[in-house]
N, C-alpha and C. Protein backbone atom coordinates (compact mmCIF):
# COMPACT_ATOMS: atom_id res chain seq x y z
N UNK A 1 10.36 312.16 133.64
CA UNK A 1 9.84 313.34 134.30
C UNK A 1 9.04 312.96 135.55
N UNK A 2 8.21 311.88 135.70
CA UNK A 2 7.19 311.48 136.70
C UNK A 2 8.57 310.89 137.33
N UNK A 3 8.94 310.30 137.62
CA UNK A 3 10.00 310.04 138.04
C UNK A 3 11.10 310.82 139.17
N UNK A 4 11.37 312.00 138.09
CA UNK A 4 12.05 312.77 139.11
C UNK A 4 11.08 313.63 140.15
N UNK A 5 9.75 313.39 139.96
CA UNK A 5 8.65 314.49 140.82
C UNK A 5 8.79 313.67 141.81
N UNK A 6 8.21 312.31 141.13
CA UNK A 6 7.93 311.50 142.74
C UNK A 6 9.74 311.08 143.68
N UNK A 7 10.78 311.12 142.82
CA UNK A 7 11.90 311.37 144.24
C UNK A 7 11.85 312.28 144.96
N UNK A 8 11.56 313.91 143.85
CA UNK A 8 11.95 315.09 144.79
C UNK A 8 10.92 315.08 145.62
N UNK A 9 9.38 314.44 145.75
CA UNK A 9 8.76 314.55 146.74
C UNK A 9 9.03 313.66 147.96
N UNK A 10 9.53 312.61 147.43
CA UNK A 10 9.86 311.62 148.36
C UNK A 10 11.02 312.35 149.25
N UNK A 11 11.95 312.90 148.51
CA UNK A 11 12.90 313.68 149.31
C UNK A 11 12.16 314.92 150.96
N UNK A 12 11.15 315.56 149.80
CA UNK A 12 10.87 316.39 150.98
C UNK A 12 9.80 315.84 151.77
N UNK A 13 9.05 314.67 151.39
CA UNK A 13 8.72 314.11 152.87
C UNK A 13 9.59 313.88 154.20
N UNK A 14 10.76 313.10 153.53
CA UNK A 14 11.66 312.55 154.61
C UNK A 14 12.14 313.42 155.18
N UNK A 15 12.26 314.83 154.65
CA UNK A 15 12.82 316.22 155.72
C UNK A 15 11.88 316.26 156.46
N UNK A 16 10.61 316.40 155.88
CA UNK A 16 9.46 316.82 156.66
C UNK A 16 9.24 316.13 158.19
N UNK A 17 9.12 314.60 157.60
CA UNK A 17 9.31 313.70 158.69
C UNK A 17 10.71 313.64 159.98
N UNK A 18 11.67 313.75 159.25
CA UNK A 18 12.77 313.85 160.17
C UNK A 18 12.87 315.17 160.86
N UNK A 19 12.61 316.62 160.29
CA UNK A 19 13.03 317.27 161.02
C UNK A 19 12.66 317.33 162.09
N UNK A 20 10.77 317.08 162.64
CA UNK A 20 10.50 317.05 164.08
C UNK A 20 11.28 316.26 165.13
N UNK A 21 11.42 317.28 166.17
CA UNK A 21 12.60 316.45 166.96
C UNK A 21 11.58 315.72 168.00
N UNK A 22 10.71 315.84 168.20
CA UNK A 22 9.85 315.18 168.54
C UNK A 22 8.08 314.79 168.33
N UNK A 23 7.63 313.63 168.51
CA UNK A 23 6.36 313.44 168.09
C UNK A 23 5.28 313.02 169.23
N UNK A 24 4.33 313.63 169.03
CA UNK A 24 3.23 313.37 170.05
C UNK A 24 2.43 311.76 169.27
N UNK A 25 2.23 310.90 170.45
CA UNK A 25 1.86 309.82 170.17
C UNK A 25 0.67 309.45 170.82
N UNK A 26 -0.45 308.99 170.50
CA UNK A 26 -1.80 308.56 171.49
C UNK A 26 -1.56 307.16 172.05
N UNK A 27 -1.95 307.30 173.30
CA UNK A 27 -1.52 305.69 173.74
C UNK A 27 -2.98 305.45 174.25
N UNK A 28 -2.99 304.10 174.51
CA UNK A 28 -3.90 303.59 175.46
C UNK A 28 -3.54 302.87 176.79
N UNK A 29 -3.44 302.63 177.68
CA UNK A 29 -2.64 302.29 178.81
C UNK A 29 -3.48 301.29 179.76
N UNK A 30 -3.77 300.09 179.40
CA UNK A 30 -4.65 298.85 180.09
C UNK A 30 -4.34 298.87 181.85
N UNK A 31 -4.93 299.01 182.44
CA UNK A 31 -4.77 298.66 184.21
C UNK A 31 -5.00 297.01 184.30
N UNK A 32 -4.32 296.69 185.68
CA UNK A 32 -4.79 295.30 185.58
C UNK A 32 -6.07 294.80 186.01
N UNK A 33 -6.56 296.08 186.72
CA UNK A 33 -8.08 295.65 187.27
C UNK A 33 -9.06 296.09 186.16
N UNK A 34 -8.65 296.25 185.25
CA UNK A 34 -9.61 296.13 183.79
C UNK A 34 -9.77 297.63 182.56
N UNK A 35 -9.68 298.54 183.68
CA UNK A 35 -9.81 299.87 182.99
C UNK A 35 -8.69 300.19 181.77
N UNK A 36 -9.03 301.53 181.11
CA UNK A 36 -8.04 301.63 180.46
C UNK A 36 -7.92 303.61 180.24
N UNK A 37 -6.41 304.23 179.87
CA UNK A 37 -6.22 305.12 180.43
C UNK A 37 -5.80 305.89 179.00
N UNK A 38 -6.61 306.87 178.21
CA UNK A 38 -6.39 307.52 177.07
C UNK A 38 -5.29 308.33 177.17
N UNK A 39 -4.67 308.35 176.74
CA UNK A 39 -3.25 309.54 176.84
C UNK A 39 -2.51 310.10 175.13
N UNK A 40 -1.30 310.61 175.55
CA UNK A 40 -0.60 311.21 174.82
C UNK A 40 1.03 310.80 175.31
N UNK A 41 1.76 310.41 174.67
CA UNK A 41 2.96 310.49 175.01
C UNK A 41 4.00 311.56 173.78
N UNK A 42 5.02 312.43 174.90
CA UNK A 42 5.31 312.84 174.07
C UNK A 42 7.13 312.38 173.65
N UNK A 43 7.50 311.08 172.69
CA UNK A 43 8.55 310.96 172.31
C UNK A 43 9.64 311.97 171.30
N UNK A 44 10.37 311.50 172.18
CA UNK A 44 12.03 311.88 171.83
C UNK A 44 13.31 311.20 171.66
N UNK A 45 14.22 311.42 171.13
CA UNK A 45 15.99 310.69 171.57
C UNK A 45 16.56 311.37 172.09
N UNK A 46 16.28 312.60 172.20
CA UNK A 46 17.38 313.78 172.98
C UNK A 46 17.13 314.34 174.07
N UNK A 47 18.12 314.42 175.20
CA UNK A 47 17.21 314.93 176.81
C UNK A 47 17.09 316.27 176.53
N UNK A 48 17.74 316.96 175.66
CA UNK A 48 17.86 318.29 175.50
C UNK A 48 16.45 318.39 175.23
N UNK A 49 15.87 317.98 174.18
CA UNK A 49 14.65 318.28 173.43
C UNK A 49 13.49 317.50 174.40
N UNK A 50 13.70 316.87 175.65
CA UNK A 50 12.81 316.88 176.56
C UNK A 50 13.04 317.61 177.25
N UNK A 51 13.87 318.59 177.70
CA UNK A 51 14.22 319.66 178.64
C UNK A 51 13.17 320.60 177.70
N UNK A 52 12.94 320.99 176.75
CA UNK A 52 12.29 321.57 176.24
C UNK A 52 10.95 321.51 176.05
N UNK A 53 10.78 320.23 175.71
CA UNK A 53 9.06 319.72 176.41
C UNK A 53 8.32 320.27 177.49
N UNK A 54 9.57 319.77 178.59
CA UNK A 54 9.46 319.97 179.94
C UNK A 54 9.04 321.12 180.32
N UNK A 55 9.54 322.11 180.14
CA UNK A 55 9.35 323.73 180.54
C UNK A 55 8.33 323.98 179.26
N UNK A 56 8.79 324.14 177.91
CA UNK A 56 7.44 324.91 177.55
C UNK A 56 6.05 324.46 177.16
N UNK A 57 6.23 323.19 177.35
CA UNK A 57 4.75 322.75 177.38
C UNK A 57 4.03 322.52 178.75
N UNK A 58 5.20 321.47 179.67
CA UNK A 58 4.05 321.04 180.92
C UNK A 58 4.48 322.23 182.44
N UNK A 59 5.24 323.20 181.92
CA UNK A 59 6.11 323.91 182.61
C UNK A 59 7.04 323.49 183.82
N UNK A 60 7.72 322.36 183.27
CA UNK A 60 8.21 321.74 184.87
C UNK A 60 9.59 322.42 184.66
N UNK A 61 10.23 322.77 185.64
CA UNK A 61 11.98 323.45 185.71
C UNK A 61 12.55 322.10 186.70
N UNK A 62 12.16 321.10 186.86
CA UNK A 62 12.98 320.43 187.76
C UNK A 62 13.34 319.34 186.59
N UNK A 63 13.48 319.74 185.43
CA UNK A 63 13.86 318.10 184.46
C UNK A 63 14.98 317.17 184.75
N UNK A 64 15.66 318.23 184.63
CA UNK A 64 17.53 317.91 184.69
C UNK A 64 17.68 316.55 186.12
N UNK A 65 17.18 317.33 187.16
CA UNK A 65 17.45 316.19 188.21
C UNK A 65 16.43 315.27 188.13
N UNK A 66 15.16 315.19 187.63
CA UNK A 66 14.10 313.88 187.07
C UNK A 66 15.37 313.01 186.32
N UNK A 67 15.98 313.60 184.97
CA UNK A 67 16.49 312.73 184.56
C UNK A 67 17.85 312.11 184.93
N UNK A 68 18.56 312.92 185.65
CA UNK A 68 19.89 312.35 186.15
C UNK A 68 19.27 310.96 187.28
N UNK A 69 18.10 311.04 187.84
CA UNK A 69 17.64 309.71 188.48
C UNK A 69 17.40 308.84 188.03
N UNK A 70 17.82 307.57 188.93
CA UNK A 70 17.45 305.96 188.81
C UNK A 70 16.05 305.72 187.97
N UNK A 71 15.69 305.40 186.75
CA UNK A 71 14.35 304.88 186.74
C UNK A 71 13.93 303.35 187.04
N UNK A 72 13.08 302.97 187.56
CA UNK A 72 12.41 301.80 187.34
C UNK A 72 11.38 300.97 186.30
N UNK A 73 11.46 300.08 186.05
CA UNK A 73 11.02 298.90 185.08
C UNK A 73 9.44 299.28 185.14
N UNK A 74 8.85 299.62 184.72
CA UNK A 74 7.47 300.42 184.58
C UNK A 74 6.52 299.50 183.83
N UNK A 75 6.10 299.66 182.51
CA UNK A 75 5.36 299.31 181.83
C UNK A 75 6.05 298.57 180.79
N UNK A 76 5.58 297.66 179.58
CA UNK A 76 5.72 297.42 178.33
C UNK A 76 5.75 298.44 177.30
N UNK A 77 6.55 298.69 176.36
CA UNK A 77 6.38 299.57 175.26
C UNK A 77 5.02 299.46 174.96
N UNK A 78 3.82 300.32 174.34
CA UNK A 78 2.71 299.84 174.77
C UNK A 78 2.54 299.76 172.76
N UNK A 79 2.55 298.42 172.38
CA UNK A 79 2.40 297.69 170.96
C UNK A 79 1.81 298.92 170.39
N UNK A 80 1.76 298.79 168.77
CA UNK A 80 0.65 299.23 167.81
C UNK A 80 0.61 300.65 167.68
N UNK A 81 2.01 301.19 168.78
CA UNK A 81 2.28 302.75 168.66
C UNK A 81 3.48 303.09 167.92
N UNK A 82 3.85 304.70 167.84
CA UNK A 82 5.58 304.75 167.48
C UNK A 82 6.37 304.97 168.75
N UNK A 83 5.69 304.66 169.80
CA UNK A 83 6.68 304.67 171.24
C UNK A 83 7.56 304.29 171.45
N UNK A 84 8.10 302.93 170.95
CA UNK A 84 9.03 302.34 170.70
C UNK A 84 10.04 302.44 169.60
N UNK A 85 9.55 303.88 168.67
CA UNK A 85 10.84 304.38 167.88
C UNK A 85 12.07 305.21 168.60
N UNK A 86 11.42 305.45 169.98
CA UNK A 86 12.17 306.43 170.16
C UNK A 86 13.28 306.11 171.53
N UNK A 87 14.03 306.42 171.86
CA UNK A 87 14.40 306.55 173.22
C UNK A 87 14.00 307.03 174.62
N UNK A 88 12.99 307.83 174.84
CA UNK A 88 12.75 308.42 175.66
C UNK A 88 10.92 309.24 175.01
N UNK A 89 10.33 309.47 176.13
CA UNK A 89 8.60 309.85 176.55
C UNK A 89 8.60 310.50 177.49
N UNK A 90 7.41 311.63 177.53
CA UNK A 90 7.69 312.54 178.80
C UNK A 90 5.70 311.78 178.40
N UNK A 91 4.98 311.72 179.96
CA UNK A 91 3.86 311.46 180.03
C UNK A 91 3.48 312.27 181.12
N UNK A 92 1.89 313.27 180.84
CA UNK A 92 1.62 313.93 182.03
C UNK A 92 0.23 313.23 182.39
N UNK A 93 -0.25 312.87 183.37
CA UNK A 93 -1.63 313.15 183.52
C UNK A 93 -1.99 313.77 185.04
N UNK A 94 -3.07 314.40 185.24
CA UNK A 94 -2.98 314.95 186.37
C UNK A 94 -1.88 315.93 186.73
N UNK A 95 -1.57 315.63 188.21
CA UNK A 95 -0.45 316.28 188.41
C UNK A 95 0.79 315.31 188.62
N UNK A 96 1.25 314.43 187.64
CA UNK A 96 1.83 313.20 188.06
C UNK A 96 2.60 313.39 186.44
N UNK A 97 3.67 313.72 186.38
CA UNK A 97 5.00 314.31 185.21
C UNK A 97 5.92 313.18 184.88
N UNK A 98 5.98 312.40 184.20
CA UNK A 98 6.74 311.08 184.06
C UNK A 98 7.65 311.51 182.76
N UNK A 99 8.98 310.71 183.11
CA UNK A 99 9.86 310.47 182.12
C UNK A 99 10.41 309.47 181.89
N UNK A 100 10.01 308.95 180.51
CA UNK A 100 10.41 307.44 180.28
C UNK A 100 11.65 306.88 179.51
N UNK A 101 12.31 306.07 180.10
CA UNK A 101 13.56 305.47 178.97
C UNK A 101 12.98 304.28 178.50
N UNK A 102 13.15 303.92 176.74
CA UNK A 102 12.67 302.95 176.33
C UNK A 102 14.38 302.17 175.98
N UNK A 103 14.03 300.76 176.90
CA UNK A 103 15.00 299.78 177.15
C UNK A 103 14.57 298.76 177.19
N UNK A 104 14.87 297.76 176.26
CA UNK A 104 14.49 295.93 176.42
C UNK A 104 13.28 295.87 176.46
N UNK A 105 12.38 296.80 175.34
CA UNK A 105 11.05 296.21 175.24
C UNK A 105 10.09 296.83 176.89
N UNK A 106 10.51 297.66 177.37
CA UNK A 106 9.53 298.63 178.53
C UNK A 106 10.07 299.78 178.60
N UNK A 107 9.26 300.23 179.05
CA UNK A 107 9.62 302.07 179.47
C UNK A 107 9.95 301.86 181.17
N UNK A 108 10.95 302.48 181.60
CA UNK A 108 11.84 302.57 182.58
C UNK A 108 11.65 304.08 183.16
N UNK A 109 11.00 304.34 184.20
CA UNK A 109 10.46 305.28 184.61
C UNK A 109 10.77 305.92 185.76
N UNK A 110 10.71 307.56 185.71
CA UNK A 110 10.60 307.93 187.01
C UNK A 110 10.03 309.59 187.20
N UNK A 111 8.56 309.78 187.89
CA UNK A 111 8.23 310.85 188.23
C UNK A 111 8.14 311.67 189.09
N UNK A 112 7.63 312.80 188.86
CA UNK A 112 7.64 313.96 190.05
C UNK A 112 5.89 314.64 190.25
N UNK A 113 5.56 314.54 191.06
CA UNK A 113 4.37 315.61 191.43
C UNK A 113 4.51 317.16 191.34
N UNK A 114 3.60 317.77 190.24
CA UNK A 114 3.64 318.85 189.77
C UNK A 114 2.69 319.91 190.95
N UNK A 115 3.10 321.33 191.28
CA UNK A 115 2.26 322.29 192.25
C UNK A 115 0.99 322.11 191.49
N UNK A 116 0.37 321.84 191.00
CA UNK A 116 -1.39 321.87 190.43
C UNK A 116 -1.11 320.92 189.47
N UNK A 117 -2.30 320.36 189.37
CA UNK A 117 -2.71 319.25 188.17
C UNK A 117 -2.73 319.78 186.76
N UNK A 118 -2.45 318.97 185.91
CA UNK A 118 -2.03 319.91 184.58
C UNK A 118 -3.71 320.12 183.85
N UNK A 119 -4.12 321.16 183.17
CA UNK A 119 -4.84 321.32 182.69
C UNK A 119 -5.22 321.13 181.17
């Protein structure tokens, strides 16, 4: 009997866990001149479900062509997070809208300047 409780719970964790199509992650982000930069990243695997990020959270409508662009070699996956479970990070700070591909151990980047700084 204990037995079958703890599968069927084990079962509905793993829905629980899987169904979010995406997860908000806290990062910390080291500069090289010493500082360091508190954030949020928000990971995904699907561009769809960052197209969705995109507009209803940071309200950007320009995703589609952010992501059809070239990114560049950016940062390190940043250790000790789940950033690196995923394929892809949308990062806002300011007015500065980033979208990240996670490839070979870094995030591969490329942003856009938003009409006002995000609040």
């Amino acid at each position: 009997m204990l037995l079958k409780q703890i599968f069927s719970a084990s079962i509905i964790f793993l829905a629980a866990t899987f169904s979010f199509a995406y997860e908000k992650v806290q990062v910390v982000l080291s500069f090289k001149s010493g500082g360091e930069l508190y954030t949020t990243f928000y990971c995904f695997n699907d561009l769809s479900e960052g197209k969705k990020i995109a507009e209803e959270i940071f309200h950007v409508k320009k995703f589609d062509e952010l992501a059809k662009g070239e990114r560049e070699k950016m940062i390190p996956v940043p250790l000790g997070t789940n950033v690196g479970y995923y394929d892809m990070a949308i990062f806002c700070y300011g007015a500065e809208f980033w979208l990240f591909e996670n490839k070979n151990g870094f995030l591969w980047g490329r942003g856009l300047l938003l009409a006002e700084p995000r609040r």
